[in-house]
Protein backbone atom coordinates (compact mmCIF):
# COMPACT_ATOMS: atom_id res chain seq x y z
CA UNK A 1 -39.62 10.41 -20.55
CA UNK A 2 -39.09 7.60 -23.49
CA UNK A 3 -37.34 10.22 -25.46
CA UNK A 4 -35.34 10.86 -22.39
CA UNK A 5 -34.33 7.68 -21.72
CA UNK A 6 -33.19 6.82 -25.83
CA UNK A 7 -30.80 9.96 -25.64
CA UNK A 8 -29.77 8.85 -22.22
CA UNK A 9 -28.66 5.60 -23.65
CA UNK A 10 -27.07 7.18 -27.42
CA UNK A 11 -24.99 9.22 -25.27
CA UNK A 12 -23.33 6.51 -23.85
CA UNK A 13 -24.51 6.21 -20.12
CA UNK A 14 -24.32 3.48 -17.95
CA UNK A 15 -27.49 3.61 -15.67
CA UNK A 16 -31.01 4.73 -15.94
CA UNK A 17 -32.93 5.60 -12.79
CA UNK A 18 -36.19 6.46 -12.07
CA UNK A 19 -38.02 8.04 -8.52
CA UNK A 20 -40.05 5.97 -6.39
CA UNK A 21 -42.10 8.57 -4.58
CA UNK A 22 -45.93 9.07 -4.88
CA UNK A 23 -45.66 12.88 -4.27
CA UNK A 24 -42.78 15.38 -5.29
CA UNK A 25 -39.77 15.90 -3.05
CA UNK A 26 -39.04 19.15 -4.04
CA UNK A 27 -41.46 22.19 -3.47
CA UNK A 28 -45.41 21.20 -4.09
CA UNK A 29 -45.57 17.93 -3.29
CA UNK A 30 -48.96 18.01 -5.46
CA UNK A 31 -47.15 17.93 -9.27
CA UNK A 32 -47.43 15.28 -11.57
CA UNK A 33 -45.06 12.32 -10.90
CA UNK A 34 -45.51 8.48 -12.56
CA UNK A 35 -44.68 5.29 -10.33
CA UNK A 36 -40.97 3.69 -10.54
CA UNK A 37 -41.74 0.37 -10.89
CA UNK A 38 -44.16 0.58 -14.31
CA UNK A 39 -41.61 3.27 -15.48
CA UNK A 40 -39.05 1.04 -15.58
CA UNK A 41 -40.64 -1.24 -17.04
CA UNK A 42 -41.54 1.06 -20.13
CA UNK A 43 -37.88 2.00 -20.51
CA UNK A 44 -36.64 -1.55 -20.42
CA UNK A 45 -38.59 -1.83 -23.79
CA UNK A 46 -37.15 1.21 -25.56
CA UNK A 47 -33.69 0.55 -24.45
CA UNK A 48 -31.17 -1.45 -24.93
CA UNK A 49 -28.09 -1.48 -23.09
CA UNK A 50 -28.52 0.71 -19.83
CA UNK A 51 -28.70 -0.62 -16.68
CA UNK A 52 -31.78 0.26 -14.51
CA UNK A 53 -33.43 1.08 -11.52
CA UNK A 54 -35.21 3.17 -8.64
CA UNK A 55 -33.06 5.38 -6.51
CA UNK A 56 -33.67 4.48 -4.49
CA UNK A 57 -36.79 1.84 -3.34
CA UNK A 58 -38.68 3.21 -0.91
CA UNK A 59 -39.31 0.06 1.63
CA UNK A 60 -42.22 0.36 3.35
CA UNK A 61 -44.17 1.14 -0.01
CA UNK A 62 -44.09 -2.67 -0.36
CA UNK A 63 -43.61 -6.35 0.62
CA UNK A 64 -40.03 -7.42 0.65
CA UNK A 65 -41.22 -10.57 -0.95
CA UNK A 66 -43.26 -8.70 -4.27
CA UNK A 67 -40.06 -6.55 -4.43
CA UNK A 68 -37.84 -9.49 -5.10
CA UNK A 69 -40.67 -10.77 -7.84
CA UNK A 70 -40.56 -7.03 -9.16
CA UNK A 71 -36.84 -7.31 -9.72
CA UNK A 72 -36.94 -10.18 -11.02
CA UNK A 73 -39.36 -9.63 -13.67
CA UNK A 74 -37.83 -6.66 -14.75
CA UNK A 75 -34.71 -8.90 -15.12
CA UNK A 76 -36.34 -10.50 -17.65
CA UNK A 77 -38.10 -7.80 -19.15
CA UNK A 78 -34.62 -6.09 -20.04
CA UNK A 79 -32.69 -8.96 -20.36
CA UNK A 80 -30.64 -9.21 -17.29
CA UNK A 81 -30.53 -5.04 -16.87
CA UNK A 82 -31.83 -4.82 -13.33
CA UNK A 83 -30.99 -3.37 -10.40
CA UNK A 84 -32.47 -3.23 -6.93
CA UNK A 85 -32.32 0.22 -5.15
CA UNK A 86 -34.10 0.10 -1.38
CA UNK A 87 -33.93 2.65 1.26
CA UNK A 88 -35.99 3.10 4.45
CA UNK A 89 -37.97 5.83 2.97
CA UNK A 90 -38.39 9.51 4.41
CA UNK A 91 -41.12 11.35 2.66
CA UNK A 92 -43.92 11.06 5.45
CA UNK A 93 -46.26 13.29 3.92
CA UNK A 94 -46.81 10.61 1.13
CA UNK A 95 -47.08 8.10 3.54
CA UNK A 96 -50.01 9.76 5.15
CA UNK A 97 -51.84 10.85 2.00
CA UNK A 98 -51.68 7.07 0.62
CA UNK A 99 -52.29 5.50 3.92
CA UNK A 100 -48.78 3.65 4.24
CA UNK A 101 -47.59 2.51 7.76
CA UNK A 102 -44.41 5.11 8.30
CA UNK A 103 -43.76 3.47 11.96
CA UNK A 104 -42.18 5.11 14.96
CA UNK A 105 -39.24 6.66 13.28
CA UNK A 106 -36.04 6.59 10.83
CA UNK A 107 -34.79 3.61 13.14
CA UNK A 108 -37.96 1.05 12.95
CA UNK A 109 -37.75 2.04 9.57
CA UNK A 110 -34.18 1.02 8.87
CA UNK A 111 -34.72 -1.98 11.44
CA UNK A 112 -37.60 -3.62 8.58
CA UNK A 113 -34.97 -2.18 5.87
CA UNK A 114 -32.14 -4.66 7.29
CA UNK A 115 -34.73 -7.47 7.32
CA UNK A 116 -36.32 -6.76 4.29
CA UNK A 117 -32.71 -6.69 2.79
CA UNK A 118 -31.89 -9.99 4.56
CA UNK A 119 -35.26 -11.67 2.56
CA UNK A 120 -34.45 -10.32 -0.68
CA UNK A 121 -31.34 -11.28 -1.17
CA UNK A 122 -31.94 -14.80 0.30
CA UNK A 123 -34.90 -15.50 -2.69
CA UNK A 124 -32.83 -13.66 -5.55
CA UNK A 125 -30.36 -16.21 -4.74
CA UNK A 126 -32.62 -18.99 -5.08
CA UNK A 127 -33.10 -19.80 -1.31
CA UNK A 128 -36.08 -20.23 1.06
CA UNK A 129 -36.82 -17.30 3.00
CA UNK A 130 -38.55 -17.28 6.89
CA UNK A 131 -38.59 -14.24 9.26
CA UNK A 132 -37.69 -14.50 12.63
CA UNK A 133 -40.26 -14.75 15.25
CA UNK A 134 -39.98 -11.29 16.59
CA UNK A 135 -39.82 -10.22 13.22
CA UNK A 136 -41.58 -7.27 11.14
CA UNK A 137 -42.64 -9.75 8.57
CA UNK A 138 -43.80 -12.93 8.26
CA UNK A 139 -42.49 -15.28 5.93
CA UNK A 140 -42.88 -19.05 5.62
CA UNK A 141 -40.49 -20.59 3.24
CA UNK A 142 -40.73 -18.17 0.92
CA UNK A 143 -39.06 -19.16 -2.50
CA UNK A 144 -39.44 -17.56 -5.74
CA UNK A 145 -39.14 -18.75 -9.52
CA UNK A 146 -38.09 -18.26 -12.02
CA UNK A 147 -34.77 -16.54 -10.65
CA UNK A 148 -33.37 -13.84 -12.36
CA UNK A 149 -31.23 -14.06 -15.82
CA UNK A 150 -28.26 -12.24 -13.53
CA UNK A 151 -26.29 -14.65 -11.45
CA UNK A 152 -26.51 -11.91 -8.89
CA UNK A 153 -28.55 -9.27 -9.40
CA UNK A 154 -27.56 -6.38 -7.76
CA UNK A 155 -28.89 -4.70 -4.59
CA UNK A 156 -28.33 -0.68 -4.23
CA UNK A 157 -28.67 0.81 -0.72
CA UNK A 158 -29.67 4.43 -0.56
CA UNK A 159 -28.54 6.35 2.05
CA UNK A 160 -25.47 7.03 4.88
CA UNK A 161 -27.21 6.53 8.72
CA UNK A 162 -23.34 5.19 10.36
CA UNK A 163 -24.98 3.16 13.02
CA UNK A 164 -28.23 0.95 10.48
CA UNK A 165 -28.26 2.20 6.91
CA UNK A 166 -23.71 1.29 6.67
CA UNK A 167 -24.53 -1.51 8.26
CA UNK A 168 -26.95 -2.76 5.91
CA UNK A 169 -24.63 -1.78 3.44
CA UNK A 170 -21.65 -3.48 4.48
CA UNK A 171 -23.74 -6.92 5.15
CA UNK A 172 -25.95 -6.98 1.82
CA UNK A 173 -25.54 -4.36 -0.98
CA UNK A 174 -23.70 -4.55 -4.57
CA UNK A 175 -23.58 -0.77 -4.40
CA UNK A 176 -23.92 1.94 -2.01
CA UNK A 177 -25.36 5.55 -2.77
CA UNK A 178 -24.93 8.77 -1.05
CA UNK A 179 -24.58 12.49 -1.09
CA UNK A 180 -23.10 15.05 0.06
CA UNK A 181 -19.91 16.98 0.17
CA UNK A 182 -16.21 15.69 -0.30
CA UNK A 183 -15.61 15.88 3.51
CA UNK A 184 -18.58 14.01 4.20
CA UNK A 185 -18.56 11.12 2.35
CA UNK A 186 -14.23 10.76 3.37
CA UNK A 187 -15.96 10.14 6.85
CA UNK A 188 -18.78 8.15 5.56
CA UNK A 189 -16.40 5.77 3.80
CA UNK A 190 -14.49 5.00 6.53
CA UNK A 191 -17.75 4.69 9.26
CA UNK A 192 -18.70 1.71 6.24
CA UNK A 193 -15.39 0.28 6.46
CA UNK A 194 -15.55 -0.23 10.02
CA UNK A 195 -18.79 -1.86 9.60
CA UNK A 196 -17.15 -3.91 6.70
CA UNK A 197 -14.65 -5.08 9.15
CA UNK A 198 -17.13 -5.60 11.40
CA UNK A 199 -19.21 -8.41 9.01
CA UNK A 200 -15.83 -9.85 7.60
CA UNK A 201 -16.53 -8.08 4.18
CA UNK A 202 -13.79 -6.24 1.76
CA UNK A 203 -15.34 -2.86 1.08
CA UNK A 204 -13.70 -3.18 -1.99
CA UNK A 205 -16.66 -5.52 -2.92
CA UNK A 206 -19.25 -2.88 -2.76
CA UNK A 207 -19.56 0.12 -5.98
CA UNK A 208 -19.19 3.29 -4.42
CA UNK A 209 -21.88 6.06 -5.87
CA UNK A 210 -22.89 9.90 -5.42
CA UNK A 211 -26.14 11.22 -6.23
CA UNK A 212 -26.08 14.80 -7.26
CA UNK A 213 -27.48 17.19 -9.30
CA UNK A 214 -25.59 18.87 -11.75
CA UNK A 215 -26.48 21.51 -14.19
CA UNK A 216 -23.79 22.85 -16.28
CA UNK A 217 -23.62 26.02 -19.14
CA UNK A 218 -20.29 28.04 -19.97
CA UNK A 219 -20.70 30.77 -17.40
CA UNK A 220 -21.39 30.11 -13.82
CA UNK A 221 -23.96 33.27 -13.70
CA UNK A 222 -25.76 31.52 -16.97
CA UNK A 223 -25.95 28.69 -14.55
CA UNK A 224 -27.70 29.79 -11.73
CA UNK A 225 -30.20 31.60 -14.53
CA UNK A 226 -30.85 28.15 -16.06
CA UNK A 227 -31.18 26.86 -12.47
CA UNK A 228 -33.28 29.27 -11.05
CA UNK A 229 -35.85 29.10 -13.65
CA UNK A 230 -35.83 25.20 -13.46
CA UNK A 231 -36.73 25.61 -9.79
CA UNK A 232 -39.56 27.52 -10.53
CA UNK A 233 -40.87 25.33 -13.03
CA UNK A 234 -40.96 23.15 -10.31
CA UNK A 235 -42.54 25.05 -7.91
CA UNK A 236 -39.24 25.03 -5.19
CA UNK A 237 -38.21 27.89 -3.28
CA UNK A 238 -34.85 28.98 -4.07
CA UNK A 239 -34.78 28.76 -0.31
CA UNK A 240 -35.41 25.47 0.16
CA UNK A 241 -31.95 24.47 -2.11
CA UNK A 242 -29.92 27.47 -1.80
CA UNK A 243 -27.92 25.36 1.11
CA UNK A 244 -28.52 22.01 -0.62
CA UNK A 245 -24.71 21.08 -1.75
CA UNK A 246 -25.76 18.29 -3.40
CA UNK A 247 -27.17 20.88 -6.80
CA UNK A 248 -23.82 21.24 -8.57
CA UNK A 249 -24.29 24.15 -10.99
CA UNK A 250 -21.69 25.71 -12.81
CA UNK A 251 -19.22 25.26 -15.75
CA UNK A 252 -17.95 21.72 -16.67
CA UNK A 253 -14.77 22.47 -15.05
CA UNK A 254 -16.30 23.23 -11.27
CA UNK A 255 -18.22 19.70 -12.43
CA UNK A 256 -14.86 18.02 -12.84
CA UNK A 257 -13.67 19.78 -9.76
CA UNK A 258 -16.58 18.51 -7.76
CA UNK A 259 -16.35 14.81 -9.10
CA UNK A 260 -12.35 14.73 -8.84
CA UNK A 261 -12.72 15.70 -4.95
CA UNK A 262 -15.31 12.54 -4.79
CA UNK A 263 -13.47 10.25 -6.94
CA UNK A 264 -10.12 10.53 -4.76
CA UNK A 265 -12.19 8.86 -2.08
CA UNK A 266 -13.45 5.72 -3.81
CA UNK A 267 -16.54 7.41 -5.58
CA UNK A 268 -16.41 6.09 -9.23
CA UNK A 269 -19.91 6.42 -10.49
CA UNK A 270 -21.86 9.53 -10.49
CA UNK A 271 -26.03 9.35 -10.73
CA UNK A 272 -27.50 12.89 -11.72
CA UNK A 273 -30.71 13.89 -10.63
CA UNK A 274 -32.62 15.95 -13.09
CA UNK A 275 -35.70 17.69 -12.64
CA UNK A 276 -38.36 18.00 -15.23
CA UNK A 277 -37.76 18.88 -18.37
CA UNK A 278 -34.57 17.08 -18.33
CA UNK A 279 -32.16 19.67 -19.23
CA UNK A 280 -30.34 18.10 -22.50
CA UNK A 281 -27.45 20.50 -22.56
CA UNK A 282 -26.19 19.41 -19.34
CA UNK A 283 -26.89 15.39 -19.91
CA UNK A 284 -24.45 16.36 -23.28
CA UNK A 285 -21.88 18.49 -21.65
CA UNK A 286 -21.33 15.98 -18.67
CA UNK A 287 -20.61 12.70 -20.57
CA UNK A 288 -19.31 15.00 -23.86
CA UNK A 289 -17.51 17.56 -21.79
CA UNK A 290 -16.74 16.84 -18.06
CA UNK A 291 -16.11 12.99 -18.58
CA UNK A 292 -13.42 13.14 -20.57
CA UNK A 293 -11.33 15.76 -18.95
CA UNK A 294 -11.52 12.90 -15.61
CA UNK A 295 -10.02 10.75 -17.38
CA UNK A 296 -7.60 12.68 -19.08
């Protein structure tokens, strides 16, 4: 994963992100699988330049309060290279093997998300945090030093629930992340630009970015080989992704294709998800390859 993360950087990306899940998401959730925060950590030492951080947080792993400190120090740790990805988690069956409160559903969940968000951003900034009485948490003037070496470090928000998770969004975050296809995320956009509206915020304000995961080689049939056995390696089903449009696999010019349909709707930055071992030809091709024929 170091030797990842030193190519990742000499190619010439912008962003390094790790998981933060306790199990694995795809297949057997039983496979080896290291914890974001302390990976991070490690990579802010053999790196240099690439931003970094978890996409996305899961909240209910943690106090909204250590998460801020967490960020922070990692701030400082890379120099001012931090970023802050939260979500209201999903993955239940990790929940229950570790003994973490999951609550009554996705809303409670993204109910403590909008608070938590509320919190974190308040102490970043150098102000003195209390929860409400009726409140998930409970804060008392909660202030944290030292701040971090950004003026404003930035908060990432995983995730495209139109009636919490935008609204989050459009109140709080630096950047927004989701996934899906082309027609989805034209409809998503607009749902958070209601809720921009809506808070008195310019959605212009907020980075726009697609998770996907893209694996490319010359042929589209060489393609699905390379993908198929990755799967396997990892112990998923081809039945479990076969429907997932978020795997883009295929030659660099169905990549382009897929990123030009996203980029004509405000998506400028692409995050790739790769499974283990991180397929080098692809992390090449895509910045060597598919990069430069966008911006041709």
């Amino acid at each position: 994963m170091e030797s990842t993360a030193r190519r990742v950087e000499e190619l010439g990306y912008e962003h390094l992100w790790a998981w933060d899940h306790l199990h694995a998401i795809f297949g057997d959730p039983d496979q080896p699988i290291y914890e974001g925060w302390m990976t991070l950590a490690a990579w802010a030492k053999v790196t240099q330049r690439v931003r970094m951080g978890l996409l996305v947080g899961a909240n209910t792993f943690r106090n909204p309060g250590l998460v801020a400190k967490l960020a922070t120090t990692l701030d400082h740790i890379s120099d001012g290279r931090a970023i802050l990805g939260l979500g209201g988690a999903w993955f239940e069956h990790e929940h229950v093997a570790h003994g973490i409160e999951f609550g009554t559903g996705f809303g409670q969940r993204l109910d403590w998300l909008h608070e938590a968000v509320a919190v974190i951003r308040t102490v970043l900034d150098g102000g003195a945090a209390t929860s409400p009485e009726n409140g998930h948490y409970r804060f008392r003037e909660l202030r944290q030093l030292p701040l971090p070496v950004q003026a404003r470090l930035p908060i990432m928000i995983g995730g495209s629930g139109e009636k919490k998770t935008l609204r989050t969004v459009a109140t709080y975050a630096d950047m927004w992340n989701a996934m899906g296809s082309a027609e989805l995320l034209r409809h998503k956009v607009e749902v958070l630009r209601e809720h921009c509206a809506a808070v008195g915020r310019d959605i212009s304000e907020i980075e726009l970015t697609v998770a996907c995961k893209p694996l490319i080689r010359d042929t589209q049939a060489e393609a699905r080989r390379a993908w198929e056995a990755q799967m396997a390696l990892n112990r998923t089903p081809m039945a479990e992704v076969l429907d997932d449009d978020t795997f883009w696999i295929g030659t660099p010019e169905h990549i382009a294709d897929r990123m030009r349909a996203c980029r004509d709707i405000g998506f400028d930055t692409f995050i790739a998800e790769m499974a283990a071992p991180h397929d080098v030809e692809t992390l090449e091709r895509w910045i060597g390859e598919v990069k430069p024929t966008l911006e041709a």
